[in-house]
Protein backbone atom coordinates (compact mmCIF):
# COMPACT_ATOMS: atom_id res chain seq x y z
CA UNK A 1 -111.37 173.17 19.46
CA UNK A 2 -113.58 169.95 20.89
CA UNK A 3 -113.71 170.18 24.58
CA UNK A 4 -115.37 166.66 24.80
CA UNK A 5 -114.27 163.20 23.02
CA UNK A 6 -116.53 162.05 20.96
CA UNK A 7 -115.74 158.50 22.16
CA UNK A 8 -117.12 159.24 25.41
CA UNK A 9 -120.24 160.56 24.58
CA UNK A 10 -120.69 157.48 22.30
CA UNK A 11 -120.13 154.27 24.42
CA UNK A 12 -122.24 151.35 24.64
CA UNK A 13 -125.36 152.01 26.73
CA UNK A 14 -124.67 148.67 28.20
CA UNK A 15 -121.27 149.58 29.80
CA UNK A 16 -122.06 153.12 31.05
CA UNK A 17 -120.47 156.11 29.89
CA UNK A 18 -117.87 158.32 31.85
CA UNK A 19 -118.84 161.74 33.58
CA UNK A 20 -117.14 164.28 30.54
CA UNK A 21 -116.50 168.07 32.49
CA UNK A 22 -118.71 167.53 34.79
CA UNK A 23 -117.84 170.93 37.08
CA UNK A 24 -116.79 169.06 40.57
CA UNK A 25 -114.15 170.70 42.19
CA UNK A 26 -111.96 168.19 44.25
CA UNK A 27 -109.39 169.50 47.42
CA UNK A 28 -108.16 165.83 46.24
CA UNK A 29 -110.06 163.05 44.44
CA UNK A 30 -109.57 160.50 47.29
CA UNK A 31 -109.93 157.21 46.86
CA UNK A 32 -109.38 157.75 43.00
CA UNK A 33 -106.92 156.02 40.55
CA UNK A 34 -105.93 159.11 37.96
CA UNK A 35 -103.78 159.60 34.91
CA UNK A 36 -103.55 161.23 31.40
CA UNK A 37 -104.62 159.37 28.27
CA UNK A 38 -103.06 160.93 24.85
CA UNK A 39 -105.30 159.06 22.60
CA UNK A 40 -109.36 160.11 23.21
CA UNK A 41 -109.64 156.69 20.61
CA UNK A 42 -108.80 154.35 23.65
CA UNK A 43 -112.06 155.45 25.64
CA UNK A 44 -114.63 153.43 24.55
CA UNK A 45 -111.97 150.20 24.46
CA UNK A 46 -111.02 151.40 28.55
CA UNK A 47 -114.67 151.99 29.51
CA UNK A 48 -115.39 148.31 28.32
CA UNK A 49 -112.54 146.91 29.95
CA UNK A 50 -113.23 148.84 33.39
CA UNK A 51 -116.80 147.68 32.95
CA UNK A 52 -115.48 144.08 32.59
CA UNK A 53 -113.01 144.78 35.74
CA UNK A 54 -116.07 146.14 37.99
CA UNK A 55 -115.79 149.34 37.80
CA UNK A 56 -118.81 151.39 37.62
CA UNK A 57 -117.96 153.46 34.29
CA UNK A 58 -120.80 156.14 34.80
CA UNK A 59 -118.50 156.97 38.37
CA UNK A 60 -115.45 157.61 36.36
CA UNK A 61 -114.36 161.22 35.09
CA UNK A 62 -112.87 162.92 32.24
CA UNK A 63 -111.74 166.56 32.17
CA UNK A 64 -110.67 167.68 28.81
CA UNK A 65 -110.21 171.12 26.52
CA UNK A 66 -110.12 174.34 28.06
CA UNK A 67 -113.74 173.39 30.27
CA UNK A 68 -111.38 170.56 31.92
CA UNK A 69 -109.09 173.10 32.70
CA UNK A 70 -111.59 175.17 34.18
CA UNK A 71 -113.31 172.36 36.49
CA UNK A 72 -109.67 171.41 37.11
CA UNK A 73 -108.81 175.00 38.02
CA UNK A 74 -105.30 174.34 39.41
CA UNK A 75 -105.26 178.04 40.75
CA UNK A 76 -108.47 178.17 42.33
CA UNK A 77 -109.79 181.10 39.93
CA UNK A 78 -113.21 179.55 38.95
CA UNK A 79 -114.53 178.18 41.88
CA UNK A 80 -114.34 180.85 44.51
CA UNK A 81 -112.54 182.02 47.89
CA UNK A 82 -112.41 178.86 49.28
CA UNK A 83 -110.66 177.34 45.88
CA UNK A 84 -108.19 179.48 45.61
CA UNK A 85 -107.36 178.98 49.24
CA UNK A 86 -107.13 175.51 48.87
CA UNK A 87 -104.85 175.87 45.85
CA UNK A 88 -102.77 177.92 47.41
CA UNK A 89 -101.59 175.61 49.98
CA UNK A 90 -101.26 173.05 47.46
CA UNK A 91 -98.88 175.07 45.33
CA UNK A 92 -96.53 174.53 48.13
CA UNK A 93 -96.16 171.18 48.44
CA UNK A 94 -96.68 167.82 45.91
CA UNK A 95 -100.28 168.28 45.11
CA UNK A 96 -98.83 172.03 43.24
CA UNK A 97 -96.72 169.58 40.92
CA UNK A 98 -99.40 167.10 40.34
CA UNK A 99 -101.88 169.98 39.29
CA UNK A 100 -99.51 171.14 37.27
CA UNK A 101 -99.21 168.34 35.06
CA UNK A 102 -102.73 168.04 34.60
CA UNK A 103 -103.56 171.49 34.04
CA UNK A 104 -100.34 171.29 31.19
CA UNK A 105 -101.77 168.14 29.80
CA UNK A 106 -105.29 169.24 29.43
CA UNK A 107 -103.69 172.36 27.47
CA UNK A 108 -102.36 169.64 24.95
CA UNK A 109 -105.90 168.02 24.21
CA UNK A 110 -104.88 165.24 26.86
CA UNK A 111 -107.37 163.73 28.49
CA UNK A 112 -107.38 163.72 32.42
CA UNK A 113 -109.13 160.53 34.20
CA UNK A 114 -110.58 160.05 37.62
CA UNK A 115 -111.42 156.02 38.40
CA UNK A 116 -112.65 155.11 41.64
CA UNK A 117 -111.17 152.79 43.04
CA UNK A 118 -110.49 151.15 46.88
CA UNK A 119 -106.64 150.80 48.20
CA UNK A 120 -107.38 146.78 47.96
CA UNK A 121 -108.20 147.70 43.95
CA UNK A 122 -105.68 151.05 43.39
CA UNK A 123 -102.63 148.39 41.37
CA UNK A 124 -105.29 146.65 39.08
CA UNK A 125 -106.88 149.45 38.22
CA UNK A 126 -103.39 151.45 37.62
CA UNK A 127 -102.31 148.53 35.39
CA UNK A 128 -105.96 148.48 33.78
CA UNK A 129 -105.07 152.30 32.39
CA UNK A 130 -101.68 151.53 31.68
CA UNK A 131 -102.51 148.34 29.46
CA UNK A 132 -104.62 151.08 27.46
CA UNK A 133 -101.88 153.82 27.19
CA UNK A 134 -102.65 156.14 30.33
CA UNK A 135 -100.01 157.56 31.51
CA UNK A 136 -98.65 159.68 34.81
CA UNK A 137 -100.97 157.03 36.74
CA UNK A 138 -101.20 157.66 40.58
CA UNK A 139 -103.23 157.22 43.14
CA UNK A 140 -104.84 159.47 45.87
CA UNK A 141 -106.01 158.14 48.80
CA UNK A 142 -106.60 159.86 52.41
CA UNK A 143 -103.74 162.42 52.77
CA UNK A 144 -101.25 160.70 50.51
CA UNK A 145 -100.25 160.27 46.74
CA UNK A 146 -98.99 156.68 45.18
CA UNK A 147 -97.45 157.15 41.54
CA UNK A 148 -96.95 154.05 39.60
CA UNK A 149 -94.35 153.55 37.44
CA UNK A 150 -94.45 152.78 33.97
């Protein structure tokens, strides 16, 4: 099995390339616009579109394969005490639900993205990924959680 797309390791030098399992563990990724995208073909079309938007593409993650699912580590088992203390809470409440569904996608080849993004920029950037088939798009900013609908 590929663990990384090949059509994020082969974008246009011009627009940047996305961060592929690059082993950050986030509490939350705050301040981030996130979803799943089925179809690794749409990444170098998204990255150029991003670009385009004013996003800075080389700030934007992808988790994918079984290393995603690692970095992800919805259990905390990779990434020490403190991990699996902070997934432990989690699994209590709505962020337990959210890993979930990335750590199930991820096990289906889906790809899991991370866009920066401010709260004045969280709805274009939703619709950006949505207009190129991501899907399960929400937003986490300080202490809260914003899905957006289809």
């Amino acid at each position: 099995m590929t663990d990384v797309p090949s059509e994020a390791s082969a974008g246009s030098s011009d627009v940047g390339e996305p961060q592929v399992n690059v082993d950050h563990f986030y509490h939350r990724p705050t301040f981030r616009v996130v979803g799943l995208l089925s179809e690794q073909s749409e990444v170098q079309a998204l990255s150029r579109d991003l670009a385009s938007g004013g996003v800075d593409v080389s700030a934007v993650e992808i988790l994918c394969g079984e290393q995603g699912a690692r970095i992800l580590d919805a259990h905390g088992r990779y990434h020490g005490l403190r991990a699996r203390i902070v997934r432990a809470f989690q699994q209590l409440g709505y962020d337990g639900n959210t890993l979930a569904v990335y750590d199930e996608a991820l096990g289906h080849r889906e790809l899991v993205l991370h866009v920066p993004a401010s709260p004045a920029e969280r709805s274009r950037i939703a619709a950006l990924l949505q207009r190129h088939h991501v899907h399960d798009v929400g937003y986490f900013g300080p202490g809260t959680f914003e899905q957006f609908s289809p």
